[in-house]
Protein backbone atom coordinates (compact mmCIF):
# COMPACT_ATOMS: atom_id res chain seq x y z
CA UNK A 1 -70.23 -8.58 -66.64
CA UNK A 2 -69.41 -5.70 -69.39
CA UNK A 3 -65.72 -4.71 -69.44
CA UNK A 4 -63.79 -3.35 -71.80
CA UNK A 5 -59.60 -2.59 -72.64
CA UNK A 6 -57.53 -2.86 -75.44
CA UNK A 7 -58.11 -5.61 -77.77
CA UNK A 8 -55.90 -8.05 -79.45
CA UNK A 9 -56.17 -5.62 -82.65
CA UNK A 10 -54.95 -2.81 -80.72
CA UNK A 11 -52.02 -4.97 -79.41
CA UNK A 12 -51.13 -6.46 -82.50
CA UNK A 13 -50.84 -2.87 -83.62
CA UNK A 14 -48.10 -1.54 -81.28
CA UNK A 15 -46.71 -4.81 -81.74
CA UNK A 16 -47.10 -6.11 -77.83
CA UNK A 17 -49.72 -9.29 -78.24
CA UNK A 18 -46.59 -11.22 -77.83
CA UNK A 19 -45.00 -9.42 -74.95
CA UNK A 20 -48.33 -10.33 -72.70
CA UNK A 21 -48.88 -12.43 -70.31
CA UNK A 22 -52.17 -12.95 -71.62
CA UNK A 23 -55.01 -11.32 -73.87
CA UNK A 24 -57.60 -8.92 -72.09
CA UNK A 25 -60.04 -10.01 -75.07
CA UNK A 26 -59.91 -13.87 -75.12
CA UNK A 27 -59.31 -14.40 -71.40
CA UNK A 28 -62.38 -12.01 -70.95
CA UNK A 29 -64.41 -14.03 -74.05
CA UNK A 30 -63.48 -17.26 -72.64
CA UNK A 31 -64.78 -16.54 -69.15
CA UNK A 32 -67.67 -15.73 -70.30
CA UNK A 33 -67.91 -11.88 -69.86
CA UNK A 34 -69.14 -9.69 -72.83
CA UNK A 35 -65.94 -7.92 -73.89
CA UNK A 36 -67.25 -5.22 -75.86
CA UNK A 37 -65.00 -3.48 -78.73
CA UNK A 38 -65.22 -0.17 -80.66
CA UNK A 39 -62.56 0.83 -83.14
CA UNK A 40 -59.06 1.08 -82.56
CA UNK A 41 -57.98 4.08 -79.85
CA UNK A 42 -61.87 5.49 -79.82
CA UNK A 43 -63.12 5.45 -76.53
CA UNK A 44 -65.16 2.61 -75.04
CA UNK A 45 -66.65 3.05 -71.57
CA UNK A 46 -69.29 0.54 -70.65
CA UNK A 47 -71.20 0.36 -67.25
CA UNK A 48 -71.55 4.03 -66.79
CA UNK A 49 -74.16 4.61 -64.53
CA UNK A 50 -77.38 6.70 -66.11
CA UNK A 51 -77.29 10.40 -65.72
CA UNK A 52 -73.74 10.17 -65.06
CA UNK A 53 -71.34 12.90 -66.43
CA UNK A 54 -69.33 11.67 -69.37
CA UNK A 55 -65.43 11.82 -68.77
């Protein structure tokens, strides 16, 4: 499975890592799905099907 969200970078940056419950990037990365990153706030959409319309 491909997913992505914000990652702990992104978190530590607004300064709510603590705050959660738990991290969307090492619960994913230790269940053994491919969490997969891009820079901070640039958009990240995996899965799309082909020919798809982006948006």
């Amino acid at each position: 499975m491909n997913l992505t969200g914000f990652k702990n970078a992104e978190d530590s940056e607004i300064e709510l890592l603590h705050p959660l419950l738990f991290s969307l990037e090492d619960e994913s990365n230790g269940s053994g799905a491919k969490y997969v990153p891009k820079a901070n706030r640039e958009a990240n959409v995996v899965g799309r099907p082909p020919g798809s319309s982006p948006g």
